[in-house]
C-alpha atoms as a PDB file:
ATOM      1  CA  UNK A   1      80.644  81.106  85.280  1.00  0.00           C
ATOM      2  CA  UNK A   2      80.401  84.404  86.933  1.00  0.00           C
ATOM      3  CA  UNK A   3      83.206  87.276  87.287  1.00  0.00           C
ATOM      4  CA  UNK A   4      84.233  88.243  91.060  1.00  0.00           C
ATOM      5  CA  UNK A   5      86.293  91.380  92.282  1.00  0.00           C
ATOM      6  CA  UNK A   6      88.311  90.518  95.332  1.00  0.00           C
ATOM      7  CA  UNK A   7      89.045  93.873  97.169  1.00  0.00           C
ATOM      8  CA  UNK A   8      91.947  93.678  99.476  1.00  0.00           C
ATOM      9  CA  UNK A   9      91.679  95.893 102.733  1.00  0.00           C
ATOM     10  CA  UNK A  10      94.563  95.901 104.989  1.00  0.00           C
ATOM     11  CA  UNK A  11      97.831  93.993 105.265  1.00  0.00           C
ATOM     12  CA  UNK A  12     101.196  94.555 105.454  1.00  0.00           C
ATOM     13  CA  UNK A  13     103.701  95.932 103.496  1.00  0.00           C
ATOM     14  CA  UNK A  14     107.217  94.308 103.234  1.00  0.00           C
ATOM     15  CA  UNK A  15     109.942  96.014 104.508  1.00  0.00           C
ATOM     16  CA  UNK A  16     112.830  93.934 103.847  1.00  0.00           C
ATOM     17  CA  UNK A  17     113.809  92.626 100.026  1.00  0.00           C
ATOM     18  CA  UNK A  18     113.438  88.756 102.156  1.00  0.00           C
ATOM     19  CA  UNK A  19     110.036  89.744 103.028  1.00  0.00           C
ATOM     20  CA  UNK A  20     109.380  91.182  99.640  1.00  0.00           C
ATOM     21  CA  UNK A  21     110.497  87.758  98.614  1.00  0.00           C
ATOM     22  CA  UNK A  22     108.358  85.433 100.909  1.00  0.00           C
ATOM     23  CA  UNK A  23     105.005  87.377 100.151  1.00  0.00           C
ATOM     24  CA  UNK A  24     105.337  86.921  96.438  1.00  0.00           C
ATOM     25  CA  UNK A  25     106.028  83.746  97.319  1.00  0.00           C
ATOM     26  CA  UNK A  26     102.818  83.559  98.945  1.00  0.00           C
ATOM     27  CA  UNK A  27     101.145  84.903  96.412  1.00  0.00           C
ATOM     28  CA  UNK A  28     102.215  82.831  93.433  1.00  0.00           C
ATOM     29  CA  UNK A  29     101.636  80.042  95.489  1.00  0.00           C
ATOM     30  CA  UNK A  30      97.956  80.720  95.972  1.00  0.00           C
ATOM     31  CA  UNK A  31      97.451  81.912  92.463  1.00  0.00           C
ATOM     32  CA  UNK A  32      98.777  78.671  91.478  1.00  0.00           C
ATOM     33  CA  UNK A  33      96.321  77.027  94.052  1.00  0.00           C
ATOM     34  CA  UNK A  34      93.680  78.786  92.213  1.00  0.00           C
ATOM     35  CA  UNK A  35      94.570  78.199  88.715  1.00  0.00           C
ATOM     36  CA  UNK A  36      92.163  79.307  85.781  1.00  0.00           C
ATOM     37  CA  UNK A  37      89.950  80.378  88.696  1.00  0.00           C
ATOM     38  CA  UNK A  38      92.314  83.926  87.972  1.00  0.00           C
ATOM     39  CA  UNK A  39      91.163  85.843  85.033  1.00  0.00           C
ATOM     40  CA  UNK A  40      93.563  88.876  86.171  1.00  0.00           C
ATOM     41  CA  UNK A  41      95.924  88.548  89.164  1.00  0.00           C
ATOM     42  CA  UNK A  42      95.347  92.525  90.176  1.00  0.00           C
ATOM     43  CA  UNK A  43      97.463  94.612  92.086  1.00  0.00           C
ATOM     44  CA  UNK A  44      98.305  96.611  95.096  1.00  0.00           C
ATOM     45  CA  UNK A  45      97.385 100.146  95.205  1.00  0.00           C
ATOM     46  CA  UNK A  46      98.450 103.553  95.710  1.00  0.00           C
ATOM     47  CA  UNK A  47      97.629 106.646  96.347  1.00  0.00           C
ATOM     48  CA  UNK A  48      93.765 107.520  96.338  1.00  0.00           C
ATOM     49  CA  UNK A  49      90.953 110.179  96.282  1.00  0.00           C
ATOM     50  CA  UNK A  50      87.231 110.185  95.837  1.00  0.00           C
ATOM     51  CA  UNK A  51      85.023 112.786  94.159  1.00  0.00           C
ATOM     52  CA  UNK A  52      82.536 113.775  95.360  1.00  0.00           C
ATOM     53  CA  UNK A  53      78.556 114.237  93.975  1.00  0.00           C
ATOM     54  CA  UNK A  54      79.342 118.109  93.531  1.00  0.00           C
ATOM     55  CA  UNK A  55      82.517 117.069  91.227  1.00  0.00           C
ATOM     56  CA  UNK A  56      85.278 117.874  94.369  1.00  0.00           C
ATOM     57  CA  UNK A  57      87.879 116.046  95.285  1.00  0.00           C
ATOM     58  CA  UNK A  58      87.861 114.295  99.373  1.00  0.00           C
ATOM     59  CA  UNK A  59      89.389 111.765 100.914  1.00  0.00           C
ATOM     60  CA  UNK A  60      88.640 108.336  99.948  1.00  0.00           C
ATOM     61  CA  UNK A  61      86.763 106.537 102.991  1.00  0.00           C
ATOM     62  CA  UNK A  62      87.894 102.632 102.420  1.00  0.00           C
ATOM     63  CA  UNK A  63      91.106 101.905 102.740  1.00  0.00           C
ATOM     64  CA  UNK A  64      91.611  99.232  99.753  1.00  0.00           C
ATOM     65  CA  UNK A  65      94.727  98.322  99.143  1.00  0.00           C
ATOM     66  CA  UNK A  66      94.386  96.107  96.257  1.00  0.00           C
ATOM     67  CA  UNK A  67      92.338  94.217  93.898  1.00  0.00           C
ATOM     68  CA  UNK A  68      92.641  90.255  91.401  1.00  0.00           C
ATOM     69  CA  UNK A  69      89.479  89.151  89.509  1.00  0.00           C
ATOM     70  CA  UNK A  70      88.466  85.604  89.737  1.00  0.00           C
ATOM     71  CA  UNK A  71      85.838  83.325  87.507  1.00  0.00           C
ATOM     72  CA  UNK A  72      83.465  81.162  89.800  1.00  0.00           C
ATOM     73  CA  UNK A  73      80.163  79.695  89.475  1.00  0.00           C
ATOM     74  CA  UNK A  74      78.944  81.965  92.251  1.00  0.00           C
ATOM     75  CA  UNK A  75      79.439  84.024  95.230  1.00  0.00           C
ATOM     76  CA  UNK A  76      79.792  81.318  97.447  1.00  0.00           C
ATOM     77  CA  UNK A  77      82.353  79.849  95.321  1.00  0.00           C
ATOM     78  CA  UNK A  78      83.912  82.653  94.757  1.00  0.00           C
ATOM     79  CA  UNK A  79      84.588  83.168  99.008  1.00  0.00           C
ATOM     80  CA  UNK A  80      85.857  80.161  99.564  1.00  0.00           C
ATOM     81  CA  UNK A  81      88.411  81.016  96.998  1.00  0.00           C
ATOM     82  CA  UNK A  82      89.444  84.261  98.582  1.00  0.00           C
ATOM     83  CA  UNK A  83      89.771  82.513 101.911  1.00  0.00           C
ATOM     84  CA  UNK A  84      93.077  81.257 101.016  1.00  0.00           C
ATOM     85  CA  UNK A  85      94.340  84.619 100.480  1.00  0.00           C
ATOM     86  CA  UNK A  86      97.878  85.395 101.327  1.00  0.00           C
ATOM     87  CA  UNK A  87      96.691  89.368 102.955  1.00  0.00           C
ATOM     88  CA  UNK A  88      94.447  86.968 105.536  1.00  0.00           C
ATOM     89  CA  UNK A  89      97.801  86.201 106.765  1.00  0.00           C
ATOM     90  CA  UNK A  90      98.780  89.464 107.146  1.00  0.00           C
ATOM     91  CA  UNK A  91      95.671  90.643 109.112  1.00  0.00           C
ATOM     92  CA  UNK A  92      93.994  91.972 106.233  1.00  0.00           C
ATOM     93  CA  UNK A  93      90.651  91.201 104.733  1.00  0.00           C
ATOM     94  CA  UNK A  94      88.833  90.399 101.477  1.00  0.00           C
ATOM     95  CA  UNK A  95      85.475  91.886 100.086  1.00  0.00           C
ATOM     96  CA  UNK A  96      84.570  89.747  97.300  1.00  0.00           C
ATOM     97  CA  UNK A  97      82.234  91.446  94.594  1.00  0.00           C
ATOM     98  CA  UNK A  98      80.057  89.904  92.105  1.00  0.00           C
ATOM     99  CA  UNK A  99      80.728  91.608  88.830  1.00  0.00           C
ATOM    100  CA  UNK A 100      77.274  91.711  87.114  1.00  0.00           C
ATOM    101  CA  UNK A 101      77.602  91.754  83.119  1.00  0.00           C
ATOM    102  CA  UNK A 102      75.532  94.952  81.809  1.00  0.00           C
ATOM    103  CA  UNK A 103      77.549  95.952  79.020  1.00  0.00           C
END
């Protein structure tokens, strides 16, 4: 059983506390779906920078706006997982990331 990063681009964010509601809704919903499938549910994130090689500070170039961690037996797997993801709905996307033990 491998260890995949979904990375969340896009989406919307909830403006209403009904909205805020209905997505977490959503979310739990799929989590559920998925089961033991989710090692760590994630989060949304915030604010972001990037250094660079020369140790400066710039603007991050992807515009991720979250992250969860599932266990599958392999990428494949692991993408058809992520394609019932509730930021699909919300005209987002999913990168999904093998997570290669080396440590």
């Amino acid at each position: 059983m491998g260890k995949y990063l979904l990375a969340y681009k896009g989406g919307g964010v909830a403006t209403t506390e009904a909205d805020r509601q209905k997505a977490m809704e959503r979310w739990g919903g799929w989590f559920a779906q998925l089961g033991a499938a989710v090692t760590e549910g994630g989060n949304p994130f915030g604010s972001s920078t990037a250094i660079a090689s020369d140790g400066s500070t710039v603007a991050a170039s992807a515009a991720l706006t979250g992250y969860s961690i599932l266990a599958a037996d392999s990428l494949s797997d692991a993408a058809d997982l992520a394609k019932g993801c509730p930021v699909l709905e919300q005209g987002g996307t999913v990168e999904v990331y093998e997570a290669i033990d080396v440590m």
